[in-house]
C-alpha atoms as a PDB file:
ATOM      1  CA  UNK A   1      36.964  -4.852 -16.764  1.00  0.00           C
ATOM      2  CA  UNK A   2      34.024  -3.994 -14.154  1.00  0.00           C
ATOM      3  CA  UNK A   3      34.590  -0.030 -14.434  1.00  0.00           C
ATOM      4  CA  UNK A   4      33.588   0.161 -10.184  1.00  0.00           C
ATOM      5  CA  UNK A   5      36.480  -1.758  -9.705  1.00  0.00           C
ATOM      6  CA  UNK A   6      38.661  -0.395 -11.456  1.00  0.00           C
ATOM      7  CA  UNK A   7      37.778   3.177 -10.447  1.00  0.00           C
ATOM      8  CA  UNK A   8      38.067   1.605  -6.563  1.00  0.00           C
ATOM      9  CA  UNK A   9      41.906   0.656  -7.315  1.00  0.00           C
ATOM     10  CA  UNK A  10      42.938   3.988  -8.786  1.00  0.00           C
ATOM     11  CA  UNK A  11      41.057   5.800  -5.683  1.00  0.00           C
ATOM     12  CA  UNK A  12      42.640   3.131  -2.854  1.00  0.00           C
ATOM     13  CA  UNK A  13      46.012   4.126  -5.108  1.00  0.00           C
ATOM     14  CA  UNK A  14      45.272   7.514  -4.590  1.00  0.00           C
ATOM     15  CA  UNK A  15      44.833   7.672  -0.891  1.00  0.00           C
ATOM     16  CA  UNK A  16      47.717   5.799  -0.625  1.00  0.00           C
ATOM     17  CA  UNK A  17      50.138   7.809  -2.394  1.00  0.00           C
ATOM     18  CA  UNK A  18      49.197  10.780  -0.101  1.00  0.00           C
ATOM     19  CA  UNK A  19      50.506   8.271   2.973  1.00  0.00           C
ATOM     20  CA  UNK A  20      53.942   9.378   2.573  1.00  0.00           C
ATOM     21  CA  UNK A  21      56.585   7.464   4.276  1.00  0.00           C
ATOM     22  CA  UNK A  22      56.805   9.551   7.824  1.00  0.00           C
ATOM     23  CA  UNK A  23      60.348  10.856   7.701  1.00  0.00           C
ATOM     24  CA  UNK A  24      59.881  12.261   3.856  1.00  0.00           C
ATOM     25  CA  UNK A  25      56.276  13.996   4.753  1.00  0.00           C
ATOM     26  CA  UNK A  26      57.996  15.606   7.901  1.00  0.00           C
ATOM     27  CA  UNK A  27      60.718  17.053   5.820  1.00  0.00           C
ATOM     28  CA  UNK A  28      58.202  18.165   3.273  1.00  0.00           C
ATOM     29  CA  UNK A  29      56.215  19.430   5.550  1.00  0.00           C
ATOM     30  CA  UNK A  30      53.275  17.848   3.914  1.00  0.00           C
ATOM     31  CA  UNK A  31      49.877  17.785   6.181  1.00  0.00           C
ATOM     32  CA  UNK A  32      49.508  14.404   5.266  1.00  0.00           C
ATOM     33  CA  UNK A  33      52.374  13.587   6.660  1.00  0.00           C
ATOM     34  CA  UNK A  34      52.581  11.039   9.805  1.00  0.00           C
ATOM     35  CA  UNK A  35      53.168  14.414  12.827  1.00  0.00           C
ATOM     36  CA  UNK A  36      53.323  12.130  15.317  1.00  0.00           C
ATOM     37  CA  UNK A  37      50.166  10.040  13.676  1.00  0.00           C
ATOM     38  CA  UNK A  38      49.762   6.537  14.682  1.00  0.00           C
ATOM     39  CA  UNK A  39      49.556   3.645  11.845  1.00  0.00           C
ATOM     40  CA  UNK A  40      46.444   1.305  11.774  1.00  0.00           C
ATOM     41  CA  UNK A  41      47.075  -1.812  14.381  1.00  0.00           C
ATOM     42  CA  UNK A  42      44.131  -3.743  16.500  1.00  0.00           C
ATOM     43  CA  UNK A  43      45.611  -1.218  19.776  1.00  0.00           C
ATOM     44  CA  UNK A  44      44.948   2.052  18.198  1.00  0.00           C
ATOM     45  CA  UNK A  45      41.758   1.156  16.511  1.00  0.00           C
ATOM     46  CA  UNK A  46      40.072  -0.654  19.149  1.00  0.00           C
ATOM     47  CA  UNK A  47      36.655   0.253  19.930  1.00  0.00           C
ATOM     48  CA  UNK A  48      33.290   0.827  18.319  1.00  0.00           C
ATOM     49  CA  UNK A  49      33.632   2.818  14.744  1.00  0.00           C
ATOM     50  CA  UNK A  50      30.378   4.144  13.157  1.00  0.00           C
ATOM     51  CA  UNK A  51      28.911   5.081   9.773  1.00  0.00           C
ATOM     52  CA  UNK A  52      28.843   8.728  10.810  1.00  0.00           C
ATOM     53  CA  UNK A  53      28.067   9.716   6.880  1.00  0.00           C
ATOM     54  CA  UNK A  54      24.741   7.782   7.166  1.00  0.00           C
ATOM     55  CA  UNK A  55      24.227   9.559  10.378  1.00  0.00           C
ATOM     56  CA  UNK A  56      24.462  12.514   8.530  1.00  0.00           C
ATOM     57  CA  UNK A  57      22.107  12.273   5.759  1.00  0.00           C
ATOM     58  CA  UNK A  58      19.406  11.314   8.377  1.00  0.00           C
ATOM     59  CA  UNK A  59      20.426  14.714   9.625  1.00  0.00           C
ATOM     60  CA  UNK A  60      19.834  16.394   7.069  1.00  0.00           C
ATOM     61  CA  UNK A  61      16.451  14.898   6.145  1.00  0.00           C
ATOM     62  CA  UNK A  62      15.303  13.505   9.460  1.00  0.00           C
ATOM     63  CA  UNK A  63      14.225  10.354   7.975  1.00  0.00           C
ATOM     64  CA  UNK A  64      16.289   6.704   7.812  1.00  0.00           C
ATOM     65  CA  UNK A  65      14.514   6.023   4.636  1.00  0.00           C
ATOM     66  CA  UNK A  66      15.488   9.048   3.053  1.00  0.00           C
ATOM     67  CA  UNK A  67      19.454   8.643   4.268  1.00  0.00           C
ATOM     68  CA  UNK A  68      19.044   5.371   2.128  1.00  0.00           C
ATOM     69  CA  UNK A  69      16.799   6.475  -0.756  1.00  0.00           C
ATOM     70  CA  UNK A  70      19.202   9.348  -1.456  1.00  0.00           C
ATOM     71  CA  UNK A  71      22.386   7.761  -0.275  1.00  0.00           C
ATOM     72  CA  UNK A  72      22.991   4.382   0.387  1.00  0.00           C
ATOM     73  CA  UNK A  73      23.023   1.962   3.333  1.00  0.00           C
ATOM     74  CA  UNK A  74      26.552   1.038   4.090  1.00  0.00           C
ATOM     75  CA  UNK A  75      28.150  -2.482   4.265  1.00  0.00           C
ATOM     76  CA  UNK A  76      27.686  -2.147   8.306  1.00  0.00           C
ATOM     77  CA  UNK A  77      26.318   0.676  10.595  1.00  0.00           C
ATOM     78  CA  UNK A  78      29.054  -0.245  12.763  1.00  0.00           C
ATOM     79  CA  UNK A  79      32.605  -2.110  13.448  1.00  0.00           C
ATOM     80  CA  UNK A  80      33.993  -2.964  16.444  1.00  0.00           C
ATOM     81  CA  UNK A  81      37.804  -3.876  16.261  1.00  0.00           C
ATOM     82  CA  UNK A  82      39.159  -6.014  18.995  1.00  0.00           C
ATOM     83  CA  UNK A  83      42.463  -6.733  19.914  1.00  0.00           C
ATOM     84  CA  UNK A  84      41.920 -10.233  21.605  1.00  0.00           C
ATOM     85  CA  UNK A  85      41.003 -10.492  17.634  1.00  0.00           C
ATOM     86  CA  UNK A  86      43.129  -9.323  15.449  1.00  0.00           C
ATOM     87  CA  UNK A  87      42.298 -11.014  12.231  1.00  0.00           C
ATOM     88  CA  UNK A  88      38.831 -10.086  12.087  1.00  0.00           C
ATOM     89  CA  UNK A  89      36.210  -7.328  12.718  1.00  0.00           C
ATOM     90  CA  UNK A  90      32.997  -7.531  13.842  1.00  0.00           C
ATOM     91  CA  UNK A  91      29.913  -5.881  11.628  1.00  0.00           C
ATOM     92  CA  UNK A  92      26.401  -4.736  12.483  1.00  0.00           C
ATOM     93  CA  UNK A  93      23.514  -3.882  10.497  1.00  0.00           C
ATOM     94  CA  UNK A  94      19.767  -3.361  11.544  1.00  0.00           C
ATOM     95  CA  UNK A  95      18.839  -6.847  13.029  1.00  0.00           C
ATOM     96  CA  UNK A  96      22.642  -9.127  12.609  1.00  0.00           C
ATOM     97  CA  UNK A  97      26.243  -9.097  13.388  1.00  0.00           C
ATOM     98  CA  UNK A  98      29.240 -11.234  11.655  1.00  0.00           C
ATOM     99  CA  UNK A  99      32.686 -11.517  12.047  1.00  0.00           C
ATOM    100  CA  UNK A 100      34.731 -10.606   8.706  1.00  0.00           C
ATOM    101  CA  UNK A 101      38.585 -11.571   8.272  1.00  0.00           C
ATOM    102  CA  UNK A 102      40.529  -8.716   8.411  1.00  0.00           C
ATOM    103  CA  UNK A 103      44.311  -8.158   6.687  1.00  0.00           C
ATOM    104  CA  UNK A 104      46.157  -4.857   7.508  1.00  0.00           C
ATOM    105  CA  UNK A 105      48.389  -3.241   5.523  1.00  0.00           C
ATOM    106  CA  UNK A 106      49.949  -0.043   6.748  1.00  0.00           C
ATOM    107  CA  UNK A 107      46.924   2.224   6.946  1.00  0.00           C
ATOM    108  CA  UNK A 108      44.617   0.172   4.774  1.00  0.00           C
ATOM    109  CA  UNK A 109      42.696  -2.722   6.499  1.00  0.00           C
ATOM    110  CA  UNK A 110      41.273  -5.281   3.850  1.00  0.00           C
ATOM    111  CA  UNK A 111      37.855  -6.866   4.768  1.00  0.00           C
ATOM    112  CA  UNK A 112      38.631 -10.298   2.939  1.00  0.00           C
ATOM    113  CA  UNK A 113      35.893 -11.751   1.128  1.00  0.00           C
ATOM    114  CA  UNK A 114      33.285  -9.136   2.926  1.00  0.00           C
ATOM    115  CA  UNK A 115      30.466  -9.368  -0.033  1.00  0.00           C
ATOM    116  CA  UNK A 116      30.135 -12.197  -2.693  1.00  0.00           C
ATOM    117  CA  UNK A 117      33.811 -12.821  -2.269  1.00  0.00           C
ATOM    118  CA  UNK A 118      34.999  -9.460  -2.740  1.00  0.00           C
ATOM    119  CA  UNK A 119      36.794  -7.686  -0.903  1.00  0.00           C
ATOM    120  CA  UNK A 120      35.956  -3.916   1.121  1.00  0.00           C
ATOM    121  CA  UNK A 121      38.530  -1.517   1.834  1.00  0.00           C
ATOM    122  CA  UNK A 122      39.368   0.561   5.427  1.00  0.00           C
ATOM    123  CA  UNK A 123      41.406   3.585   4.920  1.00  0.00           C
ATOM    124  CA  UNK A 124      42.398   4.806   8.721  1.00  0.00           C
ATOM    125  CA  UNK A 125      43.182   8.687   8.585  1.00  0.00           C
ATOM    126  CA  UNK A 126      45.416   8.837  11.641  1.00  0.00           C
ATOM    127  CA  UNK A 127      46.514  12.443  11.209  1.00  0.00           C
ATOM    128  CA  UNK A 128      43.220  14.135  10.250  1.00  0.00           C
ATOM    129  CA  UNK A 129      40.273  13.479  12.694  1.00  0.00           C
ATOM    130  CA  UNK A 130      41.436   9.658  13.077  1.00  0.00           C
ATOM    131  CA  UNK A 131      38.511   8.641  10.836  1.00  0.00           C
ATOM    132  CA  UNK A 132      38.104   5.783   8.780  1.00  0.00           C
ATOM    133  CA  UNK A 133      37.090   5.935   4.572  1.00  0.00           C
ATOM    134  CA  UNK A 134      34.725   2.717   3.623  1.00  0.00           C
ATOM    135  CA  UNK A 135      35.647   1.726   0.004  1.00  0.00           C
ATOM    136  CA  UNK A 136      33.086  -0.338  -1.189  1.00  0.00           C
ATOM    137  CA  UNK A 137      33.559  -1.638  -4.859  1.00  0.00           C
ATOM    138  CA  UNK A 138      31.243  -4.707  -4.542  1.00  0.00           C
ATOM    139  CA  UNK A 139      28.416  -3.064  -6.161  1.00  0.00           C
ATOM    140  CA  UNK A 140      27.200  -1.727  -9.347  1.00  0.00           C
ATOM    141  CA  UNK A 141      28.682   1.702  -8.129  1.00  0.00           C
ATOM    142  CA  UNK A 142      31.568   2.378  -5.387  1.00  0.00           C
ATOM    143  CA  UNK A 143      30.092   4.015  -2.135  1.00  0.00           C
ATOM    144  CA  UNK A 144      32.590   5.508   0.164  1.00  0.00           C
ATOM    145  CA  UNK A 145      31.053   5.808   4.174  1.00  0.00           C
ATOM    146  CA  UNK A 146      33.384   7.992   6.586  1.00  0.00           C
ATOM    147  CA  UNK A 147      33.021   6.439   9.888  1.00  0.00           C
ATOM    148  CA  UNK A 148      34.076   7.541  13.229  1.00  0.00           C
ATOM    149  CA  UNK A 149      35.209   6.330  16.693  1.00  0.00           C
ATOM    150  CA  UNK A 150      32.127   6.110  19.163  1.00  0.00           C
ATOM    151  CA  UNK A 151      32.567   7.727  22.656  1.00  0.00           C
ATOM    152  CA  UNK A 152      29.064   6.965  23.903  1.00  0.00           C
ATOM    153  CA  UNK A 153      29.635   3.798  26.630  1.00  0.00           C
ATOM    154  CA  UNK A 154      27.541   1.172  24.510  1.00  0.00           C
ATOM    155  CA  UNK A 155      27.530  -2.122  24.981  1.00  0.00           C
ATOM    156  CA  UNK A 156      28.259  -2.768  21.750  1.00  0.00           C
ATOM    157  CA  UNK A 157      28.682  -1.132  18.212  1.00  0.00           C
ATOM    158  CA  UNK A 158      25.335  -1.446  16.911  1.00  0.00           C
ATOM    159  CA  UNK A 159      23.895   0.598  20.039  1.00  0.00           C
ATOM    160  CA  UNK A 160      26.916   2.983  19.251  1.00  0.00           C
ATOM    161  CA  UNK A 161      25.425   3.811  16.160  1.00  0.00           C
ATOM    162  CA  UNK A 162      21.719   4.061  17.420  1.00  0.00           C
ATOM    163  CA  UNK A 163      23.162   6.529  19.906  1.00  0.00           C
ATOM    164  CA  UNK A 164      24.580   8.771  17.314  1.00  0.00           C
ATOM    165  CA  UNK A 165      21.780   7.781  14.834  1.00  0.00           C
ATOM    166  CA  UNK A 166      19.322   8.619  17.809  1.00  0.00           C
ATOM    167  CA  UNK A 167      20.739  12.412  18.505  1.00  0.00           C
ATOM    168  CA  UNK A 168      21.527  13.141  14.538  1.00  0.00           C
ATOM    169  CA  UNK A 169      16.999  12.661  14.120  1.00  0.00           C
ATOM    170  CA  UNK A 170      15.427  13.543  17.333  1.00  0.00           C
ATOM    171  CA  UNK A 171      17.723  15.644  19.138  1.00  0.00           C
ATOM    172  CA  UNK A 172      16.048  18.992  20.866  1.00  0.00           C
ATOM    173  CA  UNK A 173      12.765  19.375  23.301  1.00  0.00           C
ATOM    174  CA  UNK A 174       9.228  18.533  21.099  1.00  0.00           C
ATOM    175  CA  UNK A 175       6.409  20.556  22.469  1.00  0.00           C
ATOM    176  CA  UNK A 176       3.061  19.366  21.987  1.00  0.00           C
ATOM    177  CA  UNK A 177       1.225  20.767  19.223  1.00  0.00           C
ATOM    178  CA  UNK A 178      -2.886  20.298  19.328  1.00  0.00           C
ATOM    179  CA  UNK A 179      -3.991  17.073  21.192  1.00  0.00           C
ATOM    180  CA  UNK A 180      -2.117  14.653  22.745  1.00  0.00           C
ATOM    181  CA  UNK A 181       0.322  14.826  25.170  1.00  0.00           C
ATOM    182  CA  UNK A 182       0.463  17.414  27.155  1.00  0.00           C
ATOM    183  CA  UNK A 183       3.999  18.111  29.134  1.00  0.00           C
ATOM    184  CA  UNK A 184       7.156  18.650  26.750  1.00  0.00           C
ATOM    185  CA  UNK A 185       9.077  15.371  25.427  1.00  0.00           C
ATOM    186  CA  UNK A 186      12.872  14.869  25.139  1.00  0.00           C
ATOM    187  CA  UNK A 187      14.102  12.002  23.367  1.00  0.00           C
ATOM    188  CA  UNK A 188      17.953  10.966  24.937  1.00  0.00           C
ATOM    189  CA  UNK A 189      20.647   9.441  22.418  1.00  0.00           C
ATOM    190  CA  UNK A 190      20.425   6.156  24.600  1.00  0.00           C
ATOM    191  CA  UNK A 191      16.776   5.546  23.616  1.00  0.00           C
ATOM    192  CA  UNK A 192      14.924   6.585  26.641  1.00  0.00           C
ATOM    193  CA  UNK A 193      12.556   9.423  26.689  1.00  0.00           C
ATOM    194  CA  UNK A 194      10.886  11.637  29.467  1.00  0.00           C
ATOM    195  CA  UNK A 195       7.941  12.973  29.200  1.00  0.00           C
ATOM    196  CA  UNK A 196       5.395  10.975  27.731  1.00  0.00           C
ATOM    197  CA  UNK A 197       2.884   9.422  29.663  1.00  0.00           C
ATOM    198  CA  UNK A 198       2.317   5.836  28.069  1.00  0.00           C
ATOM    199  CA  UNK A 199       6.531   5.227  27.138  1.00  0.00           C
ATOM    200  CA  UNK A 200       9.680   5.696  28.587  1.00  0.00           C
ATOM    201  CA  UNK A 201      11.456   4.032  25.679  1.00  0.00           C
ATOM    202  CA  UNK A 202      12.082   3.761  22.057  1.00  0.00           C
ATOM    203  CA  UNK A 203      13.688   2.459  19.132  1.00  0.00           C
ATOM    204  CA  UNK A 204      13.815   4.215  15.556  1.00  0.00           C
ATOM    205  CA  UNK A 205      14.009   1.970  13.187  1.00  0.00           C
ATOM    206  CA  UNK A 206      16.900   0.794  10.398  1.00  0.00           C
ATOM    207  CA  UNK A 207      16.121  -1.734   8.445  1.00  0.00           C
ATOM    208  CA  UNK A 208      14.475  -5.365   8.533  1.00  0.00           C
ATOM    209  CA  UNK A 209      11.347  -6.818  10.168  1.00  0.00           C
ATOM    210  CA  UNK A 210      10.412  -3.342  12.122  1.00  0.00           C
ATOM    211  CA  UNK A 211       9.750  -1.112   8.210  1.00  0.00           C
ATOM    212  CA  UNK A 212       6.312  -2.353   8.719  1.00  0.00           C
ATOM    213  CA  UNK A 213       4.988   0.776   6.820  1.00  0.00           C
ATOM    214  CA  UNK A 214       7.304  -0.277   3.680  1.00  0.00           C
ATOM    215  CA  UNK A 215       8.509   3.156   1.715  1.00  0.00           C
ATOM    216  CA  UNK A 216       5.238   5.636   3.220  1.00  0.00           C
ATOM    217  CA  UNK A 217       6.917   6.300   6.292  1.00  0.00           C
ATOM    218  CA  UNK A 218       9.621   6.085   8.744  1.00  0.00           C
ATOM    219  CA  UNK A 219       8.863   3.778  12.031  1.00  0.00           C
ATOM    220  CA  UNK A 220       9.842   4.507  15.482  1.00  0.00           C
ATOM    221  CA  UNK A 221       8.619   1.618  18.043  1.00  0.00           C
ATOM    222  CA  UNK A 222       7.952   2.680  21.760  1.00  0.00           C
ATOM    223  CA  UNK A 223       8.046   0.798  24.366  1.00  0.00           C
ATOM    224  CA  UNK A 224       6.344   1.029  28.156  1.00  0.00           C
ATOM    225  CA  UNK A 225       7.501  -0.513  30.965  1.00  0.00           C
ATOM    226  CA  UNK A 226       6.643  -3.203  30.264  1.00  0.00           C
ATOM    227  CA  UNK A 227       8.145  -3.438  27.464  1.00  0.00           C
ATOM    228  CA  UNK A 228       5.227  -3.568  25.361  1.00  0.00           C
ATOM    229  CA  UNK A 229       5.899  -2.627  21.703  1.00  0.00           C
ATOM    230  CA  UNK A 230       3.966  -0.090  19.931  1.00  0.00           C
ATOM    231  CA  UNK A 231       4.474   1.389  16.360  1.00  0.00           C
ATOM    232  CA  UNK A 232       4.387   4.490  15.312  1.00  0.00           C
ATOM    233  CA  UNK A 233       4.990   6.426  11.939  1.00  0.00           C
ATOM    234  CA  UNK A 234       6.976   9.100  12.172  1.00  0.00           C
ATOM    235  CA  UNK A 235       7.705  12.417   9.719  1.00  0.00           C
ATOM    236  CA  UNK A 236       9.063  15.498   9.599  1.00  0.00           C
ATOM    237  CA  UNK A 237       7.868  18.852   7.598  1.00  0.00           C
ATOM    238  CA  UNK A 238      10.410  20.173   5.464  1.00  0.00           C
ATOM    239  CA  UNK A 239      11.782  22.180   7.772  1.00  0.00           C
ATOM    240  CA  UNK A 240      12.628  19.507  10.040  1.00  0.00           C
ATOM    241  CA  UNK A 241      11.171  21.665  12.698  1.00  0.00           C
ATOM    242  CA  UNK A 242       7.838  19.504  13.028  1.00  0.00           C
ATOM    243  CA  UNK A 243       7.480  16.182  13.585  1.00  0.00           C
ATOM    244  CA  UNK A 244       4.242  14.216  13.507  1.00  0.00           C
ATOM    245  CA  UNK A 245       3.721  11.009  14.946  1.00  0.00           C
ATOM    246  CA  UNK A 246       1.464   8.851  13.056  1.00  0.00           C
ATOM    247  CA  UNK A 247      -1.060   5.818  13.679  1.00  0.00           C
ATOM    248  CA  UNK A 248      -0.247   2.262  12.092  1.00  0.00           C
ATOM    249  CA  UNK A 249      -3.011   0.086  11.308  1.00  0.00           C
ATOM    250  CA  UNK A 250      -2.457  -3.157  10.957  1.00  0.00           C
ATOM    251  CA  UNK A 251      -3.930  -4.393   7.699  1.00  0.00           C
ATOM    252  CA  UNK A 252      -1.596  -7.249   6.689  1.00  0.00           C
ATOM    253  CA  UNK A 253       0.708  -8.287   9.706  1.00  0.00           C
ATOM    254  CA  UNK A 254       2.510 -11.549   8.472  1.00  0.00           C
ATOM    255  CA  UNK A 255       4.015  -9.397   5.543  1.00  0.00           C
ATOM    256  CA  UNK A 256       6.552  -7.237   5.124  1.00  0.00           C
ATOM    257  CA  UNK A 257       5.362  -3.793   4.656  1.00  0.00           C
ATOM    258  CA  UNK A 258       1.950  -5.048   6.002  1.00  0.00           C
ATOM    259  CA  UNK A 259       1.276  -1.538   8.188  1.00  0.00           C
ATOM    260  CA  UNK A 260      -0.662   1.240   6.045  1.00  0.00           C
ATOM    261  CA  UNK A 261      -0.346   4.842   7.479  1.00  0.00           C
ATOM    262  CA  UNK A 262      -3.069   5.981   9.596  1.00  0.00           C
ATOM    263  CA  UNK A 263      -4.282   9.252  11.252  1.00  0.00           C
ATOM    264  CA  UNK A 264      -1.768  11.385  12.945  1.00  0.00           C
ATOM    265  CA  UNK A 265      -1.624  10.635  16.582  1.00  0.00           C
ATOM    266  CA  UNK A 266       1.229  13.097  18.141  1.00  0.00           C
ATOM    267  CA  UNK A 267       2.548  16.489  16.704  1.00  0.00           C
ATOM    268  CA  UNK A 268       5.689  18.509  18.294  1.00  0.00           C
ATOM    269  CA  UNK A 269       7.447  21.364  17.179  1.00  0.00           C
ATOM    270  CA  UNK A 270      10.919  21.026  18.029  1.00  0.00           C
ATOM    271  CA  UNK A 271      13.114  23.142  19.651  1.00  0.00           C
ATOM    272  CA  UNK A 272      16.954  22.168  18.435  1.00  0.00           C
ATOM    273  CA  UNK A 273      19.464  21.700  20.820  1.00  0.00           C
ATOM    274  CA  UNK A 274      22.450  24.204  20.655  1.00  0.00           C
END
């Protein structure tokens, strides 16, 4: 028997078992217990929910590719749960959506049939942070994502997840290192940015048609008003502290990965946010 799945059984077993009925965990006094905790239903988990671990590694190493190179990507960057439809959820990644049945079972929610006909596992924590746990056995391996409720006012999940995505990499004031631009740049969560001359807008990118540089380098696409798209590499130095901005050139357009890194055309140091 495929050892990922059965390692995803024991560990969806496992999870459960801590889900004590509510009335036993209160006399226990377990912290797992239900204190008041609400149990998964389309009401209490309406909304946008996003892949806040992924969010996290491109913390860490202020780089998309490098959150997937040394992590994974998740099924979806986001989920939005609606209560006009119950049966199913709605996924995002980088450039689709798709609706998924859904089947709930106290706190575990069952995406049916999510990947190759298998199945994908929800685990809502409703008396922790009211997170969700992504079980995903479809694979070689079982990845587990944490994923979180959005506040931001997005029009829909995927922008959710940009949002967060967007402040976890290039949150802070850049100042201008060397030529270039002159005046201090702040990129905002929603994708606009103040301060640079030629753009007010941009978009970092997650996966599909925009990796034009392949595996060199990150790409961040800015936009005028216009809305005139230019791409840019982007890094940061180990420190995460500086972050260069880096011509494309366009050497082979109509493929994938076509882009080849260029001369560096922007450089900031970056002052993080508090």
């Amino acid at each position: 028997m495929n050892k990922a799945f059965i390692f995803a059984n024991l560990l969806i077993f496992t999870l459960l078992s801590c889900k004590q009925d509510p009335k036993t965990a209160s006399q226990n006094g377990s912290p797992l217990g239900n204190q008041g905790g609400e149990q998964a239903n389309p009401m209490v988990l309406a909304g946008n929910w996003i892949a806040m671990d992924f969010c996290a590694r491109a913390n860490k190493y202020g780089s998309v590719l490098q959150a997937m190179n040394n992590g994974h990507v998740p099924y979806a960057y986001a989920i939005n749960f609606n209560p006009a439809k119950p049966d199913s959820a709605l996924c995002y990644n980088a450039f689709e959506f798709w609706m998924v049945p859904l089947r709930y079972k106290a706190d575990t929610l069952e995406l049916v049939g999510a990947r190759a006909g298998k199945s994908i596992y929800l685990i809502y924590h409703s008396n922790i942070n009211k997170e969700i746990t992504m079980i995903d056995p479809t694979g070689e391996r079982t990845h587990l994502d944490r994923f979180i409720k959005s506040k931001a006012e997005a029009p829909e999940a995927y922008s959710a997840f940009t949002t967060a995505l967007n402040h976890n990499i290039l949150n802070g004031t850049f100042t201008p290192i060397g030529k270039g631009t002159s005046a201090p740049v702040k990129f905002n969560a929603n994708g606009f940015m103040d301060g640079f001359k030629e753009f007010d807008r941009y978009v970092i990118c997650t996966g599909g048609d925009c990796l034009v540089a392949g595996q060199e380098t990150d790409v961040i696409t800015f936009y005028n008003k216009k809305f005139e798209p230019k791409y840019f590499g982007f890094r940061y130095n180990g420190q995460n502290d500086t972050l260069t901005l880096f011509n494309l050139m366009n050497s082979k357009p109509d493929i994938k990965g076509g882009y080849t890194v260029g001369t560096p055309a922007f450089k900031f140091a970056r002052k993080v946010s508090q």
